[in-house]
Protein backbone atom coordinates (compact mmCIF):
# COMPACT_ATOMS: atom_id res chain seq x y z
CA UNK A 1 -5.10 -1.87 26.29
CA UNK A 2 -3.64 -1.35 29.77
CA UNK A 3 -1.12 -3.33 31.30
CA UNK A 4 -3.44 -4.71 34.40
CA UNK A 5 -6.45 -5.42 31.74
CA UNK A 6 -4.12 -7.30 29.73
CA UNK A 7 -2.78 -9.84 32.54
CA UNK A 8 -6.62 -10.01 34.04
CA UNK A 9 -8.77 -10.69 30.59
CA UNK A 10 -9.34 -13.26 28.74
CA UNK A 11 -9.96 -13.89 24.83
CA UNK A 12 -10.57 -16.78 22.62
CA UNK A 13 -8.04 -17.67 19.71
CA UNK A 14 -10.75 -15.81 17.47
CA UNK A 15 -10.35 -12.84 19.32
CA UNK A 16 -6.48 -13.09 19.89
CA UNK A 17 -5.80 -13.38 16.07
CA UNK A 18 -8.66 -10.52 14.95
CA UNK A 19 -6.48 -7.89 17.67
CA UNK A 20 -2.99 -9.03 16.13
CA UNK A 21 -4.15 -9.03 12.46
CA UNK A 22 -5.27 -5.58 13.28
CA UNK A 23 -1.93 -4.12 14.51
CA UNK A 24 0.47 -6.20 12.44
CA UNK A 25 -1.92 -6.94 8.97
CA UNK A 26 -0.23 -9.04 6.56
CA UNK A 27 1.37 -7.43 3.22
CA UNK A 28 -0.20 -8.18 -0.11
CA UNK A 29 1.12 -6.83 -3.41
CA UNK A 30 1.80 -7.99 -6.83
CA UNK A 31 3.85 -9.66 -7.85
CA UNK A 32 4.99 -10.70 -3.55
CA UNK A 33 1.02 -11.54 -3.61
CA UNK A 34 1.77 -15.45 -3.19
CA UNK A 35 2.59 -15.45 0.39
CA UNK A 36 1.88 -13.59 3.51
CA UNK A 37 4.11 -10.86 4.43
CA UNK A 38 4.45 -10.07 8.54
CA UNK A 39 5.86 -8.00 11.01
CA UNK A 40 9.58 -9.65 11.37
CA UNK A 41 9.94 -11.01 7.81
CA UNK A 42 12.86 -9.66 5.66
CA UNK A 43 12.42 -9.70 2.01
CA UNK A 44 15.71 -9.82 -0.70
CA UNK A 45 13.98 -8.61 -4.40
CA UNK A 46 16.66 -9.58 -6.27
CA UNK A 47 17.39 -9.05 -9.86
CA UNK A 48 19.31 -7.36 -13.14
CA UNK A 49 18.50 -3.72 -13.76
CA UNK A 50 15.84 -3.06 -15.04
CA UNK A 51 13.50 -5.76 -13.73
CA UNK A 52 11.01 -3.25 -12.17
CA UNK A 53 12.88 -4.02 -8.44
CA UNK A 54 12.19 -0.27 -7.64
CA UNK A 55 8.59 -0.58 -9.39
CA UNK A 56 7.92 -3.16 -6.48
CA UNK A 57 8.97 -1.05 -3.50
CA UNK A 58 6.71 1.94 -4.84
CA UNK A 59 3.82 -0.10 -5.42
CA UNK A 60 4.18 -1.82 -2.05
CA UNK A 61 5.02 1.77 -0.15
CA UNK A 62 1.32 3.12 -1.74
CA UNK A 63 -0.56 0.00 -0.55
CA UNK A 64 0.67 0.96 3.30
CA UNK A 65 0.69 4.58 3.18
CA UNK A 66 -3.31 4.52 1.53
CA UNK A 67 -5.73 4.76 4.34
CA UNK A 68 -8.03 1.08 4.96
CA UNK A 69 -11.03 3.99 4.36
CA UNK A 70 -11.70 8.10 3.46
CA UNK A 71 -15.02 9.80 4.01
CA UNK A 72 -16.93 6.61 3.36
CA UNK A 73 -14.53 5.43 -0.25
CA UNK A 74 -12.35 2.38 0.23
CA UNK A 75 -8.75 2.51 -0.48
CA UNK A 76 -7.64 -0.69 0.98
CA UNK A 77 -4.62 0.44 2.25
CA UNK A 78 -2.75 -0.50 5.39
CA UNK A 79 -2.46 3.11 7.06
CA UNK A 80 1.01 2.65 8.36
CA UNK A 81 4.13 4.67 8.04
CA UNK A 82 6.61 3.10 5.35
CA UNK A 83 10.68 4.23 5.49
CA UNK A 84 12.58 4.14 2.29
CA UNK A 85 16.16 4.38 2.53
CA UNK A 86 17.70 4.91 -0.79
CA UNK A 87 21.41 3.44 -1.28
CA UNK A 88 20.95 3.92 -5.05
CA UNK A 89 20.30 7.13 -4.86
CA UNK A 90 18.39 6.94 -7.55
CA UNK A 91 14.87 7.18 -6.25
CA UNK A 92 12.21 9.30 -8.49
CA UNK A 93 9.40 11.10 -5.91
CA UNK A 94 7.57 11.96 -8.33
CA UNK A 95 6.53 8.69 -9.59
CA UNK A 96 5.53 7.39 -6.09
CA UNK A 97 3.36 10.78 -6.44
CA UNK A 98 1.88 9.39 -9.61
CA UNK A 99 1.16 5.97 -8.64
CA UNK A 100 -0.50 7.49 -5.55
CA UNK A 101 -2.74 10.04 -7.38
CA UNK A 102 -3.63 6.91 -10.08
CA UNK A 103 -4.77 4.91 -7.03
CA UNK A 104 -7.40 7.59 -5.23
CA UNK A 105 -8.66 8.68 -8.50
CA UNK A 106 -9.69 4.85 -9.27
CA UNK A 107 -10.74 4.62 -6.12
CA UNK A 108 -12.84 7.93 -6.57
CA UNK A 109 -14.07 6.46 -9.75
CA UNK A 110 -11.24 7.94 -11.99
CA UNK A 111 -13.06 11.62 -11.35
CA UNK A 112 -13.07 14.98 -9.23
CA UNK A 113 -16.58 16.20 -9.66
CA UNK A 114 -16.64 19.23 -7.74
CA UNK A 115 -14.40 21.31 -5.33
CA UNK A 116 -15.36 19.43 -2.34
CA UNK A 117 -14.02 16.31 -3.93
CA UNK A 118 -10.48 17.98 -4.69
CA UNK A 119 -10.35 19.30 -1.05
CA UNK A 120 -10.64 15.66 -0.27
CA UNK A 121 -8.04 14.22 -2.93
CA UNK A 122 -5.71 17.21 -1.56
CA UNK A 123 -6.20 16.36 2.02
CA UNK A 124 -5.49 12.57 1.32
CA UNK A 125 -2.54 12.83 -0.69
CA UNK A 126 -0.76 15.30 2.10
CA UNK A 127 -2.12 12.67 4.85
CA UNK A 128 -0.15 9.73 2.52
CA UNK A 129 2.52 11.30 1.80
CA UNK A 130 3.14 12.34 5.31
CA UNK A 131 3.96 8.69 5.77
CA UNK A 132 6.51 7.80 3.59
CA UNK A 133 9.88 8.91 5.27
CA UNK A 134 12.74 9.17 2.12
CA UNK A 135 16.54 8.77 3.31
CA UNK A 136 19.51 8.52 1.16
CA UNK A 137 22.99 7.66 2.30
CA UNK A 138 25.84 8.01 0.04
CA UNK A 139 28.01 5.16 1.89
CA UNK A 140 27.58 2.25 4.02
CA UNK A 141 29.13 4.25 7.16
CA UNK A 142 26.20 6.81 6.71
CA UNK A 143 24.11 3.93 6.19
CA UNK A 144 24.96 2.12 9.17
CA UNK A 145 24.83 5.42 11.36
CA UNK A 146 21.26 5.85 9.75
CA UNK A 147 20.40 2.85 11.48
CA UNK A 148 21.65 3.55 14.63
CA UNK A 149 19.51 6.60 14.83
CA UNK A 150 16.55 5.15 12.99
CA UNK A 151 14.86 4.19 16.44
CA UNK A 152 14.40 7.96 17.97
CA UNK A 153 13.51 8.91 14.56
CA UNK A 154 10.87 6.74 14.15
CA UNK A 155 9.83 7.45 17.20
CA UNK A 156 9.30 10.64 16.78
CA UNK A 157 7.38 10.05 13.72
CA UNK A 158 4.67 7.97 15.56
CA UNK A 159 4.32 10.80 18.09
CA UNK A 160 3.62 13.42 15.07
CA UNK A 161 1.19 10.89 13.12
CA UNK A 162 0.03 8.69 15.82
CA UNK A 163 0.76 5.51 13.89
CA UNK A 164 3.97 3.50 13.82
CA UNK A 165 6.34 1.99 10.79
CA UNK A 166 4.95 -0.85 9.15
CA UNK A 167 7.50 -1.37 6.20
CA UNK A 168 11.27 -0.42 5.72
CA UNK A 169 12.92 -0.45 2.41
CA UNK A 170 16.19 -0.61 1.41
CA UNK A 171 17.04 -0.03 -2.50
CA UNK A 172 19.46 -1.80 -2.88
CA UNK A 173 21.36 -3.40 0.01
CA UNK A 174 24.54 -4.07 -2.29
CA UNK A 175 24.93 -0.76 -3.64
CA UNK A 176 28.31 -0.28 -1.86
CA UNK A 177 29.51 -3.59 -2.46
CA UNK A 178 32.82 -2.55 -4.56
CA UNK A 179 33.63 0.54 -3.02
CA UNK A 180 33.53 -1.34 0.23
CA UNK A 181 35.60 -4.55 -1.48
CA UNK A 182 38.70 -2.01 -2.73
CA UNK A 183 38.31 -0.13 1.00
CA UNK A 184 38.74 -3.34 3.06
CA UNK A 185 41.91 -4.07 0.96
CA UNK A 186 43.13 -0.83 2.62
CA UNK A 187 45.43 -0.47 5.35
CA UNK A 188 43.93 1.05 8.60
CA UNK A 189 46.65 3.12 11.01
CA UNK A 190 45.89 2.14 15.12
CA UNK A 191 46.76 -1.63 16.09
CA UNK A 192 43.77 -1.29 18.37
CA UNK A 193 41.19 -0.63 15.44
CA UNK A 194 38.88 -3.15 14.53
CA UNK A 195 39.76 -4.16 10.62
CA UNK A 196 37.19 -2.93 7.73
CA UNK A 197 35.78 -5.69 5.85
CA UNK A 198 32.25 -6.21 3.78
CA UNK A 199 31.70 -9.11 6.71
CA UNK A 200 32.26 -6.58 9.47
CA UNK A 201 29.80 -3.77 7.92
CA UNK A 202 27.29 -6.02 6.78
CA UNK A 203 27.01 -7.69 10.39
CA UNK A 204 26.64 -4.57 12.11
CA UNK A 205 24.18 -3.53 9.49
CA UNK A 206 22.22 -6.94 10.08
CA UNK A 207 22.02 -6.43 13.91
CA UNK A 208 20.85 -2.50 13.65
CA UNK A 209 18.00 -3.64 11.37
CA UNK A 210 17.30 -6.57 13.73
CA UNK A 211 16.86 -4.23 16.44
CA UNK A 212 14.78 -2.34 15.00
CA UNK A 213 12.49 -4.89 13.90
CA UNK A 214 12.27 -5.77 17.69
CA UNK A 215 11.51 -2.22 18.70
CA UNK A 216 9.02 -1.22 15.57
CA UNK A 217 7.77 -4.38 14.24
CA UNK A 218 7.41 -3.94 10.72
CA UNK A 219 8.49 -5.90 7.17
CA UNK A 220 11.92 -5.51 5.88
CA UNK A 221 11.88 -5.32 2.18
CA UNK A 222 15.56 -5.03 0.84
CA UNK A 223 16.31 -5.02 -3.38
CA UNK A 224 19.41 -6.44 -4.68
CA UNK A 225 21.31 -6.17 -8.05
CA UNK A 226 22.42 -9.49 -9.52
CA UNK A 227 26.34 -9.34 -10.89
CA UNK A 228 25.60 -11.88 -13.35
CA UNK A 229 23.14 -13.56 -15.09
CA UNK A 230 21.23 -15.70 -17.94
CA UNK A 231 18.59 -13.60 -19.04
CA UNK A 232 17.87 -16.53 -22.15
CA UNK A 233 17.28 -18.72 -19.79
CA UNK A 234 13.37 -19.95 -19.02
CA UNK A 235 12.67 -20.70 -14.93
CA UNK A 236 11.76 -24.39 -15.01
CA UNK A 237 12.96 -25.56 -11.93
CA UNK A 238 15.34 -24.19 -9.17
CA UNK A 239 18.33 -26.33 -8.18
CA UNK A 240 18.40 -26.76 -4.05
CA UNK A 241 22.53 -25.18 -3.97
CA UNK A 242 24.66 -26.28 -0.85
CA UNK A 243 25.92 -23.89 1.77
CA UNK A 244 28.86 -23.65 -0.01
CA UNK A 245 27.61 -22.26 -3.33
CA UNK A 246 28.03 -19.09 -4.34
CA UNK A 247 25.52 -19.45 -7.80
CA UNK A 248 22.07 -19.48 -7.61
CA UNK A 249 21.21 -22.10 -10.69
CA UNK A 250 18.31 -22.91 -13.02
CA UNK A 251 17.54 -25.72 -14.72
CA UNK A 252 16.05 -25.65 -18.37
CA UNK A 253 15.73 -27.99 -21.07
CA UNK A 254 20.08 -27.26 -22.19
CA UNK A 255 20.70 -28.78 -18.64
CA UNK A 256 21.86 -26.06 -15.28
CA UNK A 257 22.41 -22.48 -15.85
CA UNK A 258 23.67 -19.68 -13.35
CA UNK A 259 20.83 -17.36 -12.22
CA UNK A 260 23.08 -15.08 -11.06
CA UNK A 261 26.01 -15.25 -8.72
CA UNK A 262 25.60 -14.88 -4.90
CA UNK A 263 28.30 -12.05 -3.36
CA UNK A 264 26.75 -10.89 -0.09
CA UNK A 265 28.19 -11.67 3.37
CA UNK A 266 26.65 -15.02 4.77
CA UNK A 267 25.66 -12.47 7.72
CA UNK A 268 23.16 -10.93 5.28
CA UNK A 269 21.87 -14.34 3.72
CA UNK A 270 20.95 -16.31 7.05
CA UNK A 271 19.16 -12.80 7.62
CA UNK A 272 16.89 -13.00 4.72
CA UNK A 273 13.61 -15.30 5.31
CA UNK A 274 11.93 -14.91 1.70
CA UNK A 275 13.97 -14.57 -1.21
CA UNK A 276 12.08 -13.40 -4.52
CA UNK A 277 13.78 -13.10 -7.99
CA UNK A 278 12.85 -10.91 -10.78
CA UNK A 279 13.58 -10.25 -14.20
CA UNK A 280 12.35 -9.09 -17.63
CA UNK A 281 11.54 -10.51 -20.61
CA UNK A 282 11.42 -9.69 -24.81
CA UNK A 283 7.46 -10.36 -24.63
CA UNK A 284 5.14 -8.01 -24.68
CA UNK A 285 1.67 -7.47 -23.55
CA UNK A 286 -0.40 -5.92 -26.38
CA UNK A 287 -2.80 -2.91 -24.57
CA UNK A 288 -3.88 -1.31 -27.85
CA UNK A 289 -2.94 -1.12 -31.34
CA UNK A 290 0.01 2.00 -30.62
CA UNK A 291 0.79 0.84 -27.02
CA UNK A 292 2.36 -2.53 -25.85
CA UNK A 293 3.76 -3.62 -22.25
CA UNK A 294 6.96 -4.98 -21.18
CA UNK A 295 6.47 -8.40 -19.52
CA UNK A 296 8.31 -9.24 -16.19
CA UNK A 297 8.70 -12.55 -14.76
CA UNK A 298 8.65 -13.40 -10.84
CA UNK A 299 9.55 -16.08 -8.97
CA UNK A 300 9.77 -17.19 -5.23
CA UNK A 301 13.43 -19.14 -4.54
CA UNK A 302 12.53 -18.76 -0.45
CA UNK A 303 10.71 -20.21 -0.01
CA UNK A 304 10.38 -22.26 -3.20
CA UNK A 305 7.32 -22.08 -4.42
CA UNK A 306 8.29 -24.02 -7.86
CA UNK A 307 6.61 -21.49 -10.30
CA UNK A 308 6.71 -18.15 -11.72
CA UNK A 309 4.20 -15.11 -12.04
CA UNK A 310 3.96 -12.83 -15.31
CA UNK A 311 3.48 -9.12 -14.32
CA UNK A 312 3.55 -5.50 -16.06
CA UNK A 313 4.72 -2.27 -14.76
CA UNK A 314 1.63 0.23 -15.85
CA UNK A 315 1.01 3.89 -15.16
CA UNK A 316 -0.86 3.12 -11.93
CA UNK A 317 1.46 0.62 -10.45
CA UNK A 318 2.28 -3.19 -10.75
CA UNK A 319 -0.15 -5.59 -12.30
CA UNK A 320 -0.38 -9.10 -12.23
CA UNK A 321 -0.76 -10.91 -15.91
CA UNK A 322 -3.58 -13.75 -16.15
């Protein structure tokens, strides 16, 4: 829409929502189904290892790379360009490829009948991949310069694919925690340089991804590790903590347990707007007589939506459990 059409129409709050829904649609996948993710919000998936974190960020980078629609089959997708910066390092391609093949087949009815048909499942699976952008750093300086070069980068991208970034991950945002912790205890030659801390690298990290939420408006989605936690423990009911706590707790029938324990910068913390935590479990789902599921348990902290979600980690992706 031009700039003089703009400031002349006119639209009705029908019309107004229908044209923002369209470029900024909302983010829906298991197990972050419960609320509404937008343009702006920034997501901590915290957890131990093991609790399917990763899992989350694949599932959720296949729902926006799919296309909304392909030569008349619906995929559902969002269509958008997703950027996964890996910290961890520890990213496996190929089973973002696999979750993405499971999800056109079903779409295709779980079949390629003929060659024209594997053109087409060729064709769409260069198109989606095309818009996942994969970035590891090996330290938080790399990191940070990342992010201060993330802007022309992305830029460039939309010119190349026409459409712009709709979701940046970050697995995991504390996966430089220590190394940082012994390296601010260092002593720094120059009177005139600023002093290394975790608070000092974190903020600047915080205001480069602010930024760029300003300049590409898209969801943040950010995994973190927990240092410690109960795994015996059941989620009951979460325990408001002050501003001073540094324990996220949980209350079960034995009276308060730590969750896990809280070491991020406060910088990073006032960032986050929705806070979800997973973890697994010792049940089992039971598929067929020689195959069973691990169960995974969810559960919004920010906000606190006061119950939990039961989900499995499957060949095609993450699925909710009745």
């Amino acid at each position: 829409m031009a700039l003089s059409q703009w400031i002349a129409g006119d639209e009705t709050a029908a019309e107004m929502l229908a044209r923002v829904l369209k470029q900024r649609p909302s983010l829906f996948v298991p197990p972050l189904h419960r609320l509404p993710l937008r343009a702006g919000n920034v997501v901590e998936l915290v957890g131990p290892s093991g609790s399917a974190k990763t899992q989350i960020l694949i599932q959720a980078a296949v729902n926006c790379i799919l296309p909304k629609e392909w030569n008349g089959v619906r995929y559902g997708g969002l269509e958008c360009s997703v950027v996964f910066i890996d910290l961890d390092c520890r990213l496996d391609v190929s089973r973002l490829s696999q979750v993405l093949k499971l999800r056109i087949l079903e779409a295709n009815g779980n079949g390629l009948s003929n060659t024209k048909d594997c053109e087409n499942f060729n064709a769409l699976f260069a198109t989606c991949m095309r818009r996942f952008l994969y970035i590891r750093c090996y330290d938080s300086f790399e990191f940070l310069a990342t992010l201060k070069t993330m802007h022309h980068r992305l830029q460039k991208e939309r010119d190349v694919l026409g459409i712009g970034v709709h979701l940046l991950m970050i697995d995991s945002i504390g996966a430089y925690h220590w190394v940082d912790r012994v390296s601010s205890s260092l002593p720094l030659w120059g009177h005139n340089r600023k002093g290394f801390s975790l608070a000092n690298v974190l903020e600047a990290v915080v205001e480069e991804v602010r930024k760029l939420l300003l300049v590409h408006p898209s969801i943040a989605i950010a995994t973190k590790a927990t240092i410690f936690g109960d795994k015996s423990s059941d989620m009951v009911r979460r325990e408001k903590p002050s501003a001073e706590s540094e324990s996220r707790y949980v209350t079960t029938s034995s009276g308060p347990q730590v969750l896990y324990r809280e070491y991020m910068p406060f910088a990073w913390q006032s960032f986050v707007t929705h806070r979800v935590f997973v973890r697994g479990s010792d049940e089992h789902l039971t598929v067929s007589s020689s195959e069973h599921q691990s169960i995974y348990f969810s559960e919004w902290l920010l906000p606190s939506l006061g119950f939990f979600d039961k989900f499995i980690v499957k060949n095609a992706g993450v699925f909710i459990v009745p």
